[in-house]
C-alpha atoms as a PDB file:
ATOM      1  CA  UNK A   1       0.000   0.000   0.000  1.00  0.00           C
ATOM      2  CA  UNK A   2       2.684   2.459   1.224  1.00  0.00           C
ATOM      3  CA  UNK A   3       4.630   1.816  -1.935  1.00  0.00           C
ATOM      4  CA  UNK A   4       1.497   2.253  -4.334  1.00  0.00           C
ATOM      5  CA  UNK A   5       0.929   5.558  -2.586  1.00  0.00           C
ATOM      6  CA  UNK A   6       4.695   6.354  -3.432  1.00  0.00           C
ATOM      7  CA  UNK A   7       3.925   5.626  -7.040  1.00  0.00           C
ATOM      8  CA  UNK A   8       1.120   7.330  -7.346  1.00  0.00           C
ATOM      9  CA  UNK A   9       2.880  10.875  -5.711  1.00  0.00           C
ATOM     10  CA  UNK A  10       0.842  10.852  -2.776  1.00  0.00           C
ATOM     11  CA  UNK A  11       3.507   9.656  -0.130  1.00  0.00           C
ATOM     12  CA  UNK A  12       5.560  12.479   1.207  1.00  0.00           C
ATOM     13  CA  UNK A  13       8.202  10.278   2.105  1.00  0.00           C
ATOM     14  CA  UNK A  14      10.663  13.301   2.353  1.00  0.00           C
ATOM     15  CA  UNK A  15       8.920  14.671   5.378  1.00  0.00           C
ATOM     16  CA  UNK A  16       8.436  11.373   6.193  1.00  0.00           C
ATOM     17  CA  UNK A  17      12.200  10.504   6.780  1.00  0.00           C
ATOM     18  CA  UNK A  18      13.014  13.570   8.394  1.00  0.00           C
ATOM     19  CA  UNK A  19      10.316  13.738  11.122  1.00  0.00           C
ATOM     20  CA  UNK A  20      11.137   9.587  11.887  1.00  0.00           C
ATOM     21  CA  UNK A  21      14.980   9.719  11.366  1.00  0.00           C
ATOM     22  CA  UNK A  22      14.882   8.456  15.138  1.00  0.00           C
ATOM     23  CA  UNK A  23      12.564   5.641  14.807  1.00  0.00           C
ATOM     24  CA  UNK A  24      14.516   4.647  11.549  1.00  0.00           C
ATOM     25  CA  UNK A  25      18.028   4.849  13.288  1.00  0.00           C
ATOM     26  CA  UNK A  26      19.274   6.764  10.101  1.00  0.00           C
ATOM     27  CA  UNK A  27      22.186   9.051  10.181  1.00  0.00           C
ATOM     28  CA  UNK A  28      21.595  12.706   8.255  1.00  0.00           C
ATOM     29  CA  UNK A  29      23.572  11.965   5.573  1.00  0.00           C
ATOM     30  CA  UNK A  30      21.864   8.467   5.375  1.00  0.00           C
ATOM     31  CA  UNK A  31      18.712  10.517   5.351  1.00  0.00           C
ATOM     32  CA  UNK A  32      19.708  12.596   2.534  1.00  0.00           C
ATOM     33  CA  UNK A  33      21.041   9.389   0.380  1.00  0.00           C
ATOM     34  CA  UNK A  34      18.240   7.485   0.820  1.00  0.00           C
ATOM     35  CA  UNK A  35      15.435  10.738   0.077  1.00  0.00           C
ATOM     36  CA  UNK A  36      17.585  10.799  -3.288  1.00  0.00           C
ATOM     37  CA  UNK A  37      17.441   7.325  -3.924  1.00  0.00           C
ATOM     38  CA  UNK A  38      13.707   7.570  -3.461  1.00  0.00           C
ATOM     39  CA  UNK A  39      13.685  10.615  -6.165  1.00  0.00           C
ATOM     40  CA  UNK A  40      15.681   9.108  -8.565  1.00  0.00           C
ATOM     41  CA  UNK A  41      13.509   6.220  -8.632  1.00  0.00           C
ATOM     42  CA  UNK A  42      10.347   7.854  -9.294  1.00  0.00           C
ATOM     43  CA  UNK A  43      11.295   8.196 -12.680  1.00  0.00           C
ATOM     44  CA  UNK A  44      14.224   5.852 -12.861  1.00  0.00           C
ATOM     45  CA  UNK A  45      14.132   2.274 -11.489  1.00  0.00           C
ATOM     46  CA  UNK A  46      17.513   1.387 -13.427  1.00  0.00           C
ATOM     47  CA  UNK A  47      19.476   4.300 -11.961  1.00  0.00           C
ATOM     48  CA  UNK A  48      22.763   2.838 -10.260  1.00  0.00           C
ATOM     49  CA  UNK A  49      24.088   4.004  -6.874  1.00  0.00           C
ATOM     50  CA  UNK A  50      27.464   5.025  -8.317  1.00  0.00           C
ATOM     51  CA  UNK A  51      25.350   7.508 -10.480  1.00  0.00           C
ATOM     52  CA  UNK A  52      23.946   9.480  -7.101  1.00  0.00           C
ATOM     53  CA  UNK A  53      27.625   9.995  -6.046  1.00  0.00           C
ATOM     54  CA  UNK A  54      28.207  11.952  -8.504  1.00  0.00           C
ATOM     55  CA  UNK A  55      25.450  14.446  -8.627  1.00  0.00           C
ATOM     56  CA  UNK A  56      25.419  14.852  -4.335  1.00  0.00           C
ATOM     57  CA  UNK A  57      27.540  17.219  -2.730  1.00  0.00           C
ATOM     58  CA  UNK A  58      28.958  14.633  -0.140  1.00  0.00           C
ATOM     59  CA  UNK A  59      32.572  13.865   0.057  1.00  0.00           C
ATOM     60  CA  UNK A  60      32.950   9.996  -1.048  1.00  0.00           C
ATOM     61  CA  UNK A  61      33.583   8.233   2.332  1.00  0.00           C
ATOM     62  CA  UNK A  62      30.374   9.915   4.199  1.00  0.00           C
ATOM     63  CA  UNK A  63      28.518   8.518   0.762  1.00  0.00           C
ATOM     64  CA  UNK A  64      30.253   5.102   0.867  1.00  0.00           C
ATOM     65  CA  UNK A  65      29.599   5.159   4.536  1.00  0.00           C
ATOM     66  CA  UNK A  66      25.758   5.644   4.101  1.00  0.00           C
ATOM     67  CA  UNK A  67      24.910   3.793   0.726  1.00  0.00           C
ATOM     68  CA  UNK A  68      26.883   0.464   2.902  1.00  0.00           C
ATOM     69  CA  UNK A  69      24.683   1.274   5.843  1.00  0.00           C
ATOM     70  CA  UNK A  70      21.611   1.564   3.707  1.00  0.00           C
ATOM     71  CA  UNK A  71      22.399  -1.905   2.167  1.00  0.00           C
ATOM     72  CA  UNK A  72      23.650  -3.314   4.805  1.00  0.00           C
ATOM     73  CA  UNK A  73      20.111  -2.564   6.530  1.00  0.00           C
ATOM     74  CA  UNK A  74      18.028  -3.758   3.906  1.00  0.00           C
ATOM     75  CA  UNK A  75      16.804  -0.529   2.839  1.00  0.00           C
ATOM     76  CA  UNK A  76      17.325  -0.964  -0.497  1.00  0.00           C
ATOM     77  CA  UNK A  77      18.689  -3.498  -2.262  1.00  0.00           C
ATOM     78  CA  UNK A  78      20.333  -4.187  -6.404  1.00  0.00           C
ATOM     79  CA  UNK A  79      19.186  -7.084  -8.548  1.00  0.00           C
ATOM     80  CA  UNK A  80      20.244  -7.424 -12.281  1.00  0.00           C
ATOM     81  CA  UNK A  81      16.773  -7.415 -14.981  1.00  0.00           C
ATOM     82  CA  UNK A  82      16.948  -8.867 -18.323  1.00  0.00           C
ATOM     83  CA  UNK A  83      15.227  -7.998 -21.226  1.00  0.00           C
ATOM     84  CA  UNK A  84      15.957  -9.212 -24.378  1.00  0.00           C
ATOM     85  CA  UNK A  85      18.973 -11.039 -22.821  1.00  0.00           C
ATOM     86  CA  UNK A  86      20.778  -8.012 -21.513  1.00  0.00           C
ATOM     87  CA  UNK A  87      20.937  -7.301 -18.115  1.00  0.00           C
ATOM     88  CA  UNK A  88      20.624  -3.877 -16.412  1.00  0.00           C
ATOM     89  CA  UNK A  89      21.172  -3.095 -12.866  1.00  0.00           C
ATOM     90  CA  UNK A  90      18.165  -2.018 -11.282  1.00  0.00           C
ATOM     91  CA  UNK A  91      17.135  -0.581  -7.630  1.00  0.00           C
ATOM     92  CA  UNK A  92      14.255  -2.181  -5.061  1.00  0.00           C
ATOM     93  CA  UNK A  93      13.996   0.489  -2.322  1.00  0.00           C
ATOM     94  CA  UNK A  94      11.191  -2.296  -1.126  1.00  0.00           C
ATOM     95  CA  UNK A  95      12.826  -2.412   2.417  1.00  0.00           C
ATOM     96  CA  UNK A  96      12.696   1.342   2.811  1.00  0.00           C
ATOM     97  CA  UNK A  97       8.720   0.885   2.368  1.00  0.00           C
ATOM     98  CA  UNK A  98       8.743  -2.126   4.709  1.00  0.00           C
ATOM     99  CA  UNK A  99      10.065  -0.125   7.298  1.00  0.00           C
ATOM    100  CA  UNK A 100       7.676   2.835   6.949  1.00  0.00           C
ATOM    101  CA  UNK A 101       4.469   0.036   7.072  1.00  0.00           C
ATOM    102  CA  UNK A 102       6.309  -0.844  10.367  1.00  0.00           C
ATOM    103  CA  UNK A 103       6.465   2.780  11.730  1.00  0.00           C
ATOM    104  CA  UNK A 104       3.361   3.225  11.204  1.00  0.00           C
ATOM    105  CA  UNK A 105       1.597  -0.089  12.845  1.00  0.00           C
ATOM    106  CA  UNK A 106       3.942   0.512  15.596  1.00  0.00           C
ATOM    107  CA  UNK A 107       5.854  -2.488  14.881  1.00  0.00           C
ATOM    108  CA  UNK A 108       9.063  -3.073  17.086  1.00  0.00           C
ATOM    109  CA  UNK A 109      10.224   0.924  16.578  1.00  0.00           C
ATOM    110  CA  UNK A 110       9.676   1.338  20.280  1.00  0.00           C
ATOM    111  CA  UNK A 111      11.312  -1.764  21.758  1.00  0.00           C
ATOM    112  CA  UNK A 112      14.244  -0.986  19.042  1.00  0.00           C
ATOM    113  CA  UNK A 113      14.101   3.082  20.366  1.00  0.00           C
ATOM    114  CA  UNK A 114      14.170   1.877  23.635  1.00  0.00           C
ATOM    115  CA  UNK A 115      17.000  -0.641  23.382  1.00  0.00           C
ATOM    116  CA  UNK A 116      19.313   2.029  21.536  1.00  0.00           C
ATOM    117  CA  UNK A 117      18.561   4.392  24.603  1.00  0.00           C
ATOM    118  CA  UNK A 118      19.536   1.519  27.241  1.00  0.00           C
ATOM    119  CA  UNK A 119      22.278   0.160  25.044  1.00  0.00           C
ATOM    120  CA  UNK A 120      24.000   3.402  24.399  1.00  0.00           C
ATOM    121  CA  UNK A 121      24.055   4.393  28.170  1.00  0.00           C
ATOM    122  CA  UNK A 122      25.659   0.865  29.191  1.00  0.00           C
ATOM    123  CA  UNK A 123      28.381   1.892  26.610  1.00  0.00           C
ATOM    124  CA  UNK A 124      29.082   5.458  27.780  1.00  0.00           C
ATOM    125  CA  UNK A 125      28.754   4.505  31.790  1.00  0.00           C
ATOM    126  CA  UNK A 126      31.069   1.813  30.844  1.00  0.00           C
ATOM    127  CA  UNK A 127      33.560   3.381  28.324  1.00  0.00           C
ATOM    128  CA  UNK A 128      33.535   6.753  30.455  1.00  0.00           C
ATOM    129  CA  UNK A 129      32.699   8.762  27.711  1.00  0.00           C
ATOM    130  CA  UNK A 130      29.769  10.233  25.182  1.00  0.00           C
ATOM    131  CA  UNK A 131      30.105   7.789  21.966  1.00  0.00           C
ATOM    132  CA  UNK A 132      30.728   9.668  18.681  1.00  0.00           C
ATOM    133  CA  UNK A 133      28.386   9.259  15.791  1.00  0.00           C
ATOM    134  CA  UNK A 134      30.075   6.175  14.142  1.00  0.00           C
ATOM    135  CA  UNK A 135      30.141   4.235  17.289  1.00  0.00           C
ATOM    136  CA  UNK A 136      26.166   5.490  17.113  1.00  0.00           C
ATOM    137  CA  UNK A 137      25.837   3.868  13.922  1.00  0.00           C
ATOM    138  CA  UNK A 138      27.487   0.363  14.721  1.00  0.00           C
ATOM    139  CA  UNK A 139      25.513   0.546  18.550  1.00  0.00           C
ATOM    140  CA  UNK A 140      22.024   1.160  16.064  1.00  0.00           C
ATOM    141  CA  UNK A 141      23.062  -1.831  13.616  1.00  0.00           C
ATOM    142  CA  UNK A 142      23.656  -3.910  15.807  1.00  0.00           C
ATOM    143  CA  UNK A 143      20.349  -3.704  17.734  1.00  0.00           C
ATOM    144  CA  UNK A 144      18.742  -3.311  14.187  1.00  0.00           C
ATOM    145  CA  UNK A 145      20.300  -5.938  12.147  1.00  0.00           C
ATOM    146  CA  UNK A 146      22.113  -8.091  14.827  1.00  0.00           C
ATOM    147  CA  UNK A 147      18.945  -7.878  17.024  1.00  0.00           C
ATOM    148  CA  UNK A 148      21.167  -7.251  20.672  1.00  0.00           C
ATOM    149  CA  UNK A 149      18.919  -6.694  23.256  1.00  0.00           C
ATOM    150  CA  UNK A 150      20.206  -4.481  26.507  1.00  0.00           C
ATOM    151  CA  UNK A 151      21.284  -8.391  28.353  1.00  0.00           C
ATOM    152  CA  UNK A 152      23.336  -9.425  25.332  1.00  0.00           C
ATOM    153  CA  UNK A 153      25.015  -6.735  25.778  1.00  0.00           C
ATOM    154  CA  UNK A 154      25.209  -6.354  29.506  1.00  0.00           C
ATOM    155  CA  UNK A 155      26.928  -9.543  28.994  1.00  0.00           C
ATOM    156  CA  UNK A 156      29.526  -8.677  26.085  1.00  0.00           C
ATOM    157  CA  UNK A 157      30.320  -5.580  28.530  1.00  0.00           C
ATOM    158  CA  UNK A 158      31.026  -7.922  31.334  1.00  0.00           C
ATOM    159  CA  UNK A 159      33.066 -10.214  28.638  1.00  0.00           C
ATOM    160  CA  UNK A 160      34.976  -6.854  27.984  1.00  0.00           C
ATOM    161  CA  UNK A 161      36.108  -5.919  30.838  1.00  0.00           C
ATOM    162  CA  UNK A 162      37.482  -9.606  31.804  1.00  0.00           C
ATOM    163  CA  UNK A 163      39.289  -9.491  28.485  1.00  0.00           C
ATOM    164  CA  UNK A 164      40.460  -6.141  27.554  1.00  0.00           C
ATOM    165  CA  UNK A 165      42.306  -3.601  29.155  1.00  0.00           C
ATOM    166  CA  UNK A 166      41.285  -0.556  26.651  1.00  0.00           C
ATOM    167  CA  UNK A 167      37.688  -0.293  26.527  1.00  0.00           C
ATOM    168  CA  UNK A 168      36.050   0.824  23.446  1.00  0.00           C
ATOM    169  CA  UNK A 169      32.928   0.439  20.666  1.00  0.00           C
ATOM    170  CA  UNK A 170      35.175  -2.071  18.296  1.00  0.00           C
ATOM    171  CA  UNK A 171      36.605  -4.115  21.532  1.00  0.00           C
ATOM    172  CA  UNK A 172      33.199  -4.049  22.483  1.00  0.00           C
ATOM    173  CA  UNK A 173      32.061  -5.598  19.207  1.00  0.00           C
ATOM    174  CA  UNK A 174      34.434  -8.231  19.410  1.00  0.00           C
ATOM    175  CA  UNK A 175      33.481  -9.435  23.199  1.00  0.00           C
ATOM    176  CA  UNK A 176      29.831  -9.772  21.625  1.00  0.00           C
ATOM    177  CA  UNK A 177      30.895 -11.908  18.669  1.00  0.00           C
ATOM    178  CA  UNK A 178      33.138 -14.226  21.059  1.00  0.00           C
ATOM    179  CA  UNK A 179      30.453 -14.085  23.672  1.00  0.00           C
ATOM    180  CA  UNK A 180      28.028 -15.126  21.509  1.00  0.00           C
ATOM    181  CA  UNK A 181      30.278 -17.611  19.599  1.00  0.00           C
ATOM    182  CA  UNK A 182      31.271 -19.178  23.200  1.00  0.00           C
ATOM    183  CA  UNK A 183      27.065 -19.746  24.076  1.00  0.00           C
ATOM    184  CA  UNK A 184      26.033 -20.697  20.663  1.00  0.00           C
ATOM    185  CA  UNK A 185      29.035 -23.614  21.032  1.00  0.00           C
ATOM    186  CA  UNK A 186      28.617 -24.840  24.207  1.00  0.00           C
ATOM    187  CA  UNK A 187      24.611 -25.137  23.484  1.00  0.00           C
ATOM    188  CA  UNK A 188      25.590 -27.100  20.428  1.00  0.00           C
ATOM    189  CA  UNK A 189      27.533 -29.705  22.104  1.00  0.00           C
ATOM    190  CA  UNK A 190      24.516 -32.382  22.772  1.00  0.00           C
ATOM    191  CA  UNK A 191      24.577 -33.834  26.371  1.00  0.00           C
ATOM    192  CA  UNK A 192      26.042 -37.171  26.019  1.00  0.00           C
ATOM    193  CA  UNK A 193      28.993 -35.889  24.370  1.00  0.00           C
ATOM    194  CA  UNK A 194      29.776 -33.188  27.506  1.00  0.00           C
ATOM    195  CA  UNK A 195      29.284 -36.322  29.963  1.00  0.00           C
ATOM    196  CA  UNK A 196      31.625 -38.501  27.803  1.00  0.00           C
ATOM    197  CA  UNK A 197      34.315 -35.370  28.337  1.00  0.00           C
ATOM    198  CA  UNK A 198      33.688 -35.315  32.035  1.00  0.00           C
ATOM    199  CA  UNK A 199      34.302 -38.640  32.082  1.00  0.00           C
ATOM    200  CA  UNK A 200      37.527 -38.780  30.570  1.00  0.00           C
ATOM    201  CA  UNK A 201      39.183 -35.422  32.239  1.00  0.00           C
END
């Protein structure tokens, strides 16, 4: 619906993404990337991303950084269509509308608001310090994508601090992916094989 609503011009999904940039966890050059996307594809579902670069006034890395975000978060996404046996690349921003039929029913964009509150206070009481806007962005994927929720990480904190003398976003990171690694392997081993190990120590 929300996409046939875009089609038709009656979805102001400018306003849209700038009065829920919150809810959407987007950063504002993310914002503006992704509102360009959106108006190149009103009248051009083949344009490639490479293409926007070039007509935004944002230096390549802040671009890279947001396109890779937007991808990365399902926003958008690139598939190749063939006609007549020649393939073009073309853009589905079907994610993007996903996510605005979520906002909208209420879906989740609380519990993930609230999360990135909690999450982001653990960090900074922790860390001693206010996180900068990149450590933002991997805190936000991370309890978007990764789906963290404020114990996970209470626990990769914990696994920190046992582990690591400096005390930072990408040590932090790593703790989480070990942590997690460690659980997921010890509930994989099935029971009979940990008694046959306690049997033989």
């Amino acid at each position: 619906m929300i996409k046939k609503l875009y089609e038709s011009g009656c979805f102001k999904y400018e306003k849209f993404i700038l009065v829920h940039q919150k809810e959407l966890l987007l950063s504002p050059v993310a914002c503006v990337v992704l509102i360009q996307m959106l108006k190149e594809y009103e009248t051009n579902k083949f344009f490639s991303v490479a293409s926007l670069k070039e007509r935004m006034m944002i230096n390549d890395s802040d671009f890279d950084e947001a396109v890779t975000n937007l991808l990365e978060r399902e926003f958008y996404s690139i598939y190749i269509q063939y006609e007549d046996g020649i393939g073009r690349e073309a853009v589905s921003l079907d994610g993007f509308f996903d996510r605005v039929k979520d906002i909208l029913s209420g879906v989740n964009s609380k519990d993930f608001e609230n999360d990135f509150f909690h999450v982001t206070q653990l960090i900074q009481k922790e860390i001693g310090r206010v996180l900068t806007a990149d450590e933002l962005e991997i805190v936000s994927s991370l309890i978007t994508e990764d789906r963290v929720t404020v114990s996970d990480m209470e626990e990769a904190l914990e696994y920190m601090k046992s582990h690591y003398k400096v005390l930072n976003v990408k040590n932090l990171v790593t703790s989480l992916n070990r942590f997690r690694g460690e659980a997921r392997e010890v509930e994989a081993v099935p029971d009979f094989v940990k008694d046959f190990l306690d049997n033989i120590k």
